[in-house]
Protein backbone atom coordinates (compact mmCIF):
# COMPACT_ATOMS: atom_id res chain seq x y z
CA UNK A 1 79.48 169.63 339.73
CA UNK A 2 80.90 166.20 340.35
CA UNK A 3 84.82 166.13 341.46
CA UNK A 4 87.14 166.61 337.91
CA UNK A 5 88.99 163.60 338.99
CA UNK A 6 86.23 161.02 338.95
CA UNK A 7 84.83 159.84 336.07
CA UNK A 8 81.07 159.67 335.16
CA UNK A 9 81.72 155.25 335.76
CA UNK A 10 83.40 155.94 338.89
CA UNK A 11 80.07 158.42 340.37
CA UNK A 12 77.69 155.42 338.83
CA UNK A 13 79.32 152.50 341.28
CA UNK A 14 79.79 155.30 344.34
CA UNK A 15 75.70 156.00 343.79
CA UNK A 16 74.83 152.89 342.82
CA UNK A 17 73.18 151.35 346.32
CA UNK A 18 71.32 154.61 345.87
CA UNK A 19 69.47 154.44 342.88
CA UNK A 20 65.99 153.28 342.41
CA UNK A 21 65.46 150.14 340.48
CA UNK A 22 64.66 151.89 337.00
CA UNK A 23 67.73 153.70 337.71
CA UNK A 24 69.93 150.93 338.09
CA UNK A 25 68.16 149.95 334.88
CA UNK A 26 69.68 153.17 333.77
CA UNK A 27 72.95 152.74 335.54
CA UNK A 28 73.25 148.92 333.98
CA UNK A 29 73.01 150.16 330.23
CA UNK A 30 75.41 153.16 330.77
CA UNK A 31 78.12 150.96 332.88
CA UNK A 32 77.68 148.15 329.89
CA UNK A 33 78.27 150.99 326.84
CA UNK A 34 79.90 153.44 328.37
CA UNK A 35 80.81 155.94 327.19
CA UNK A 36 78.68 155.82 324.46
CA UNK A 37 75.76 154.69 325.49
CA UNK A 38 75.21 158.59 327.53
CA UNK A 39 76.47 160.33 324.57
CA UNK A 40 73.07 160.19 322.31
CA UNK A 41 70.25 162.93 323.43
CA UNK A 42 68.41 161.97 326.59
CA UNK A 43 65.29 160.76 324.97
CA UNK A 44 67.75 158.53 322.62
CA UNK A 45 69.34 157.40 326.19
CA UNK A 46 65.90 156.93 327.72
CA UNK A 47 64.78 154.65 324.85
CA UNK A 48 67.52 152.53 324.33
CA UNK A 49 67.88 151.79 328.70
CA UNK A 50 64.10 151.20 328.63
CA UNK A 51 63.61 154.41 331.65
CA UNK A 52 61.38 157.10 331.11
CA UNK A 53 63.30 160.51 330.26
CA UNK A 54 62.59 161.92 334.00
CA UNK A 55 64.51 158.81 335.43
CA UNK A 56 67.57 160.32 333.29
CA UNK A 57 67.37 163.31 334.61
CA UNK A 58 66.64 162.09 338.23
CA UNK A 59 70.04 160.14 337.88
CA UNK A 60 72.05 162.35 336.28
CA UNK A 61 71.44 165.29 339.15
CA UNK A 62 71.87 162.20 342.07
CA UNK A 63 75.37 162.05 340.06
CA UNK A 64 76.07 165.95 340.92
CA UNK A 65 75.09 167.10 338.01
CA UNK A 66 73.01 170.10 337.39
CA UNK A 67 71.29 168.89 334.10
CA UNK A 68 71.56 166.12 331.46
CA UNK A 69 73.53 168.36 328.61
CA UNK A 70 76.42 168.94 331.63
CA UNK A 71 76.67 165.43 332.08
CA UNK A 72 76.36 164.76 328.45
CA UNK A 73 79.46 167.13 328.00
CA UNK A 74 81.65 165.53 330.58
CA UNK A 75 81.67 162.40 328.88
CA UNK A 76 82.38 163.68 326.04
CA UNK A 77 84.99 165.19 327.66
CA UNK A 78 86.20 161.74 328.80
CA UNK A 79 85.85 159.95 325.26
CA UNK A 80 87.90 162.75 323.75
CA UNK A 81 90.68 162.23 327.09
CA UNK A 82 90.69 158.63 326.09
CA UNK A 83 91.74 158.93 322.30
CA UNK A 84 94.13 162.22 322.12
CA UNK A 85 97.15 162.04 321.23
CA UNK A 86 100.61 163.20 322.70
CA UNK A 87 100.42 166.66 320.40
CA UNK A 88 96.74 167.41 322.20
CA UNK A 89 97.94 166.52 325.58
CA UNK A 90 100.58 168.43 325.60
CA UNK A 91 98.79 171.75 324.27
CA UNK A 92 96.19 170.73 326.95
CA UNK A 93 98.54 171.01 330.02
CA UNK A 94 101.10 173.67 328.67
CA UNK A 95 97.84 176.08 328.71
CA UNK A 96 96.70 175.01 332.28
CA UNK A 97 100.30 174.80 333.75
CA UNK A 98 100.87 177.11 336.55
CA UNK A 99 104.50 178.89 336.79
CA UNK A 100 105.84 176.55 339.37
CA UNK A 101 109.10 174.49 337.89
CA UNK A 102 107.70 171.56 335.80
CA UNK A 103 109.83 169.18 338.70
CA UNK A 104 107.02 170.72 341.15
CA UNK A 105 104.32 170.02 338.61
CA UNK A 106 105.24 166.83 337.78
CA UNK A 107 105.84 165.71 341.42
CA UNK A 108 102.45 167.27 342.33
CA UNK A 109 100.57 165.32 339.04
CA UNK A 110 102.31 162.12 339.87
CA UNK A 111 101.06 162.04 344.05
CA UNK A 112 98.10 162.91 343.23
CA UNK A 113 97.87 160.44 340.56
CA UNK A 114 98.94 157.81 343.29
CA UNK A 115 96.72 158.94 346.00
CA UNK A 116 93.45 158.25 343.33
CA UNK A 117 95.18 155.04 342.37
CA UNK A 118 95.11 153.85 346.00
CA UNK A 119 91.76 155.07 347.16
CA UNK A 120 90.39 153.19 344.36
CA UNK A 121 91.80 149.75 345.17
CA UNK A 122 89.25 147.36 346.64
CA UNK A 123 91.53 145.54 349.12
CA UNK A 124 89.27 141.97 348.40
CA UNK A 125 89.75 142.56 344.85
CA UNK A 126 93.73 143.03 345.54
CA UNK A 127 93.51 139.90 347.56
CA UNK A 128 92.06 137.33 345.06
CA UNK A 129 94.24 138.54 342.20
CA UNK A 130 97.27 137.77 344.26
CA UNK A 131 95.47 134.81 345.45
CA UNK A 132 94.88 133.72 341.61
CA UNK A 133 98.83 134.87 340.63
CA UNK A 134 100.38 133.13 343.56
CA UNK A 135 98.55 129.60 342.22
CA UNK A 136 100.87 127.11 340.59
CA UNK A 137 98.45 124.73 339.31
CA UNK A 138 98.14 127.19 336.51
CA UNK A 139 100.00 128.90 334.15
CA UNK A 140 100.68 132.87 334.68
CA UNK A 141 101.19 134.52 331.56
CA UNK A 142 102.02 138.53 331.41
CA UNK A 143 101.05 140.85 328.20
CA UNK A 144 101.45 144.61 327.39
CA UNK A 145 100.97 146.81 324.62
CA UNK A 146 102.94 149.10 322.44
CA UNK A 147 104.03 151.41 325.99
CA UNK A 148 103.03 148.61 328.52
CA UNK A 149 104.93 145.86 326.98
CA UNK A 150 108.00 147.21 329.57
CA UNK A 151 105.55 147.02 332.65
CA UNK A 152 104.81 143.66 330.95
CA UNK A 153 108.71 142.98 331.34
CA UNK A 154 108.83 143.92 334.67
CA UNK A 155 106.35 141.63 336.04
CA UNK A 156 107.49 138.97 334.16
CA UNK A 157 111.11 139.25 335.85
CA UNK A 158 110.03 139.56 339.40
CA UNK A 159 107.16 136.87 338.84
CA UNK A 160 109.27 134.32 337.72
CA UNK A 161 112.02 134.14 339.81
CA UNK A 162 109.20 134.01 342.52
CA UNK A 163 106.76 131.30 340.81
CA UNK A 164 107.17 128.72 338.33
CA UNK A 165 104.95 128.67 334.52
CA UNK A 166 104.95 132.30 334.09
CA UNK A 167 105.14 133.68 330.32
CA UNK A 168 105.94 136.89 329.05
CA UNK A 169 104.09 136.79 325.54
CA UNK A 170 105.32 139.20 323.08
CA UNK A 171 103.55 142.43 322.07
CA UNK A 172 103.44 141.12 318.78
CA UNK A 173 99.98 139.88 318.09
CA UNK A 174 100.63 137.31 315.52
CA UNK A 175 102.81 135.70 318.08
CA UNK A 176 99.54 135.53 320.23
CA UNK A 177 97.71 131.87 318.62
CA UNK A 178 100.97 130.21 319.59
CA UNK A 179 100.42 131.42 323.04
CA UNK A 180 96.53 130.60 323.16
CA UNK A 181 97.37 127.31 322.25
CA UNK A 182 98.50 126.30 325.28
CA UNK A 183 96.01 128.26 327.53
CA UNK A 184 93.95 125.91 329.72
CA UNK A 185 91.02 126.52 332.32
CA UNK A 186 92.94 127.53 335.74
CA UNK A 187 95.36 130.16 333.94
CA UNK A 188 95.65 133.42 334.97
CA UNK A 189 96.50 136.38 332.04
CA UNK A 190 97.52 139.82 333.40
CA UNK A 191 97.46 141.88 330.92
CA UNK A 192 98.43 145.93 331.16
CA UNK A 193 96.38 148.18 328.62
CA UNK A 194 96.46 152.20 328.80
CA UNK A 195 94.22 154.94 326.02
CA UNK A 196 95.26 154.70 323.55
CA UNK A 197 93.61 151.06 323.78
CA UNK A 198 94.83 148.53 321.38
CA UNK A 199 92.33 145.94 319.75
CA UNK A 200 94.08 143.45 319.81
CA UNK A 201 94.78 143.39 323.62
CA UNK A 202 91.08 142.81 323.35
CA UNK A 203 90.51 140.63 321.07
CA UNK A 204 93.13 138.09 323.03
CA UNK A 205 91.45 138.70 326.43
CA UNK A 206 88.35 137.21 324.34
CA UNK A 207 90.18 134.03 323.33
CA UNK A 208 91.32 134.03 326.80
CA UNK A 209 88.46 133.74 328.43
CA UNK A 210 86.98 131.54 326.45
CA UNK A 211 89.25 128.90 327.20
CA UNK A 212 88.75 129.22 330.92
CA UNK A 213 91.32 131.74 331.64
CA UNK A 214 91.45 134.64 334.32
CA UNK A 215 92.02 137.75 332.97
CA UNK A 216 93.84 140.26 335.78
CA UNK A 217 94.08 143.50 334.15
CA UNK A 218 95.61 147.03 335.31
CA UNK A 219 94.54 150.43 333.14
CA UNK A 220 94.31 153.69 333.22
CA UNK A 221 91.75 155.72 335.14
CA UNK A 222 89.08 155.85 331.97
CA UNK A 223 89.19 151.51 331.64
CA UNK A 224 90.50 149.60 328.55
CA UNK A 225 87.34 147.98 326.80
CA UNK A 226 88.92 145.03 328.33
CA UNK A 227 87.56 145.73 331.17
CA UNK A 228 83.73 144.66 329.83
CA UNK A 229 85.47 140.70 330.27
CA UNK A 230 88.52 141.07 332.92
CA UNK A 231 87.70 139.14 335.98
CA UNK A 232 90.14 141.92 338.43
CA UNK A 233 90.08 145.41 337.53
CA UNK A 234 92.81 147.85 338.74
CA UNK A 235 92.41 151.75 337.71
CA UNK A 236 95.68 153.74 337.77
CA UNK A 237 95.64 157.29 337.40
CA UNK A 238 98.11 158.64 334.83
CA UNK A 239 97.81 162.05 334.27
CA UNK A 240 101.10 164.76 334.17
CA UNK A 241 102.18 167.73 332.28
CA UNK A 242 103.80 166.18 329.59
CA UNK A 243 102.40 164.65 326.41
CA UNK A 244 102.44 160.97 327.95
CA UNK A 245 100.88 159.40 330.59
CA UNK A 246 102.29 158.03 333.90
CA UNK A 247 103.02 154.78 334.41
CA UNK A 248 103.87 155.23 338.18
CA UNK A 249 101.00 154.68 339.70
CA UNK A 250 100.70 151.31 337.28
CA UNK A 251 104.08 150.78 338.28
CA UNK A 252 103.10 151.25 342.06
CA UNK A 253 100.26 148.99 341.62
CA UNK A 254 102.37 146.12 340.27
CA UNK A 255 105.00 145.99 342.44
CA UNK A 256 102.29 145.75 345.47
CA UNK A 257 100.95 142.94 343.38
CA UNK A 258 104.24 141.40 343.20
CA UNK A 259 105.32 141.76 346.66
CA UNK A 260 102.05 140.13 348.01
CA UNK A 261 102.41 137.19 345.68
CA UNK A 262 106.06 136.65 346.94
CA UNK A 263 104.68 136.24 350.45
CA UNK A 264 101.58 134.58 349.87
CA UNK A 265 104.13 131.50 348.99
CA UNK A 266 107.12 132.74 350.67
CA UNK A 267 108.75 129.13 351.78
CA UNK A 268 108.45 128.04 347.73
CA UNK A 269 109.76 131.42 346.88
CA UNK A 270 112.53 131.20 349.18
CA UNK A 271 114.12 128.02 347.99
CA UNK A 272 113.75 129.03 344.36
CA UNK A 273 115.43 132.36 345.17
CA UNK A 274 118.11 130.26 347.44
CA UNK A 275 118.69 128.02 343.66
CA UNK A 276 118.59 130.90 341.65
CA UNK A 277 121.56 132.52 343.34
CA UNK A 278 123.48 129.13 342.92
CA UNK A 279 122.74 129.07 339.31
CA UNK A 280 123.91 132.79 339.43
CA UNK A 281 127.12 132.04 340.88
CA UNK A 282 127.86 128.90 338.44
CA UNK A 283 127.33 131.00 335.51
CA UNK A 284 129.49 134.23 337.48
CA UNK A 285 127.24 136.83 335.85
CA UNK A 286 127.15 139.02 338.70
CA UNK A 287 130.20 139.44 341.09
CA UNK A 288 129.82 138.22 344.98
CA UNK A 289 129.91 140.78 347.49
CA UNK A 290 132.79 140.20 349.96
């Protein structure tokens, strides 16, 4: 059986260059509905991919998988990871926890959390979002949701004293069509959105993009839906014994991301850093050391 910390998407893009061409087919109409579109029977699967029903099963073992109803269970598996709720979670890992302090646990969860995170992150892909943040021909403007809104914060403070046009739009979505407004083609949206995924982070990646906009977005390791129209896609692994999800690997991810961006434009960054400690000291909010 596959490894329990890759998803069914992530063994699809590692096999991919090995498939034959009716099971990219395959591979194509599960990556484009997934996780739904490998949750009917596998004649229902077959039909609606335009394979045969031995091309499923072909696939599904090249995947690891012994037969089509063990895959079909893992991703069910996953669906049901991506909507529980704190309650469920937290039953989950309080019957799987081993009797090691939860400060070993939790240390243990979170590095291995950030080791997936990392071996996951196309380097290229890393490159051109920091290429497309670090632009000031176009505006950068920074979203979360309900728990993401404060990653959302973050970037905003770090990315503005680095860059010019950078906006922090609420995570109020009838705030949103003010923001919209004043997207253009050459913008960049980064936009943070972790299960349980919230509509209307979709819905305004949508409107985004159809106004020219790149959409840079960082989720969890089972993909927001707005993933299907994000031009940069960054998986973070979240998992811990508790009934949340990690944000440290997310956290981890953006501050890599923010770093680069500072550098890719360091001598611009500089002098706005060099002004915004002037304007500091005129307005004597924080005390000089001596």
């Amino acid at each position: 059986m596959p490894e329990p910390t890759k998803t069914v998407r992530d063994l699809i893009r590692t096999e991919y260059d090995q498939l034959t061409q009716s099971e990219r087919k395959l591979a194509n109409a599960l990556l484009e509905n997934y996780p739904a579109a490998g949750l009917a029977s596998i004649t229902i699967v077959a039909a609606n991919a335009g394979v045969s029903t031995p091309t499923v099963a072909r696939m599904v073992k090249k995947l690891g998988f012994q037969s089509f109803p063990q895959f079909h269970q893992v991703l069910r598996d996953e669906l049901e990871a991506t909507v529980s709720g704190p309650v469920k979670k937290r039953e989950r890992w309080a019957s799987e926890a081993p009797e090691s302090h939860i400060l070993n646990r939790f240390a243990d969860a979170v590095m291995q959390n950030m080791r997936q995170t990392l071996s996951h992150v196309d380097t290229g892909r890393f490159d051109a979002a920091v290429h497309r943040m670090a632009d000031c021909d176009g505006q950068l403007f920074v979203v979360g949701g309900r728990v993401t809104r404060a990653l959302a914060e973050y970037a905003f403070t770090h990315l503005q004293a680095i860059r010019p046009r950078v906006t922090h739009m609420t995570s109020s979505a009838a705030t949103w069509p003010h923001y919209v407004l004043d997207m253009t083609r050459g913008d960049v949206l980064l936009m943070f959105d972790i299960r349980r995924y919230e509509t209307n982070l979709l819905r305004l990646a949508e409107l985004a993009k159809d106004r020219g906009v790149t959409v840079i977005l960082i989720t969890d390791q089972w993909t927001s839906p707005v993933s299907k129209i994000a031009d940069q896609i960054f998986n973070c692994w979240g998992e811990i014994p508790s009934a949340w999800d990690s944000n440290i690997s997310a956290m981890m991810l953006l501050e890599a991301l923010i770093a680069a961006v500072q550098e890719t434009s360091w001598t611009d960054t500089r002098a706005r850093f060099e002004e915004l400690d002037d304007i500091f000291d005129l307005t004597r909010l924080y005390k000089k050391s001596t």
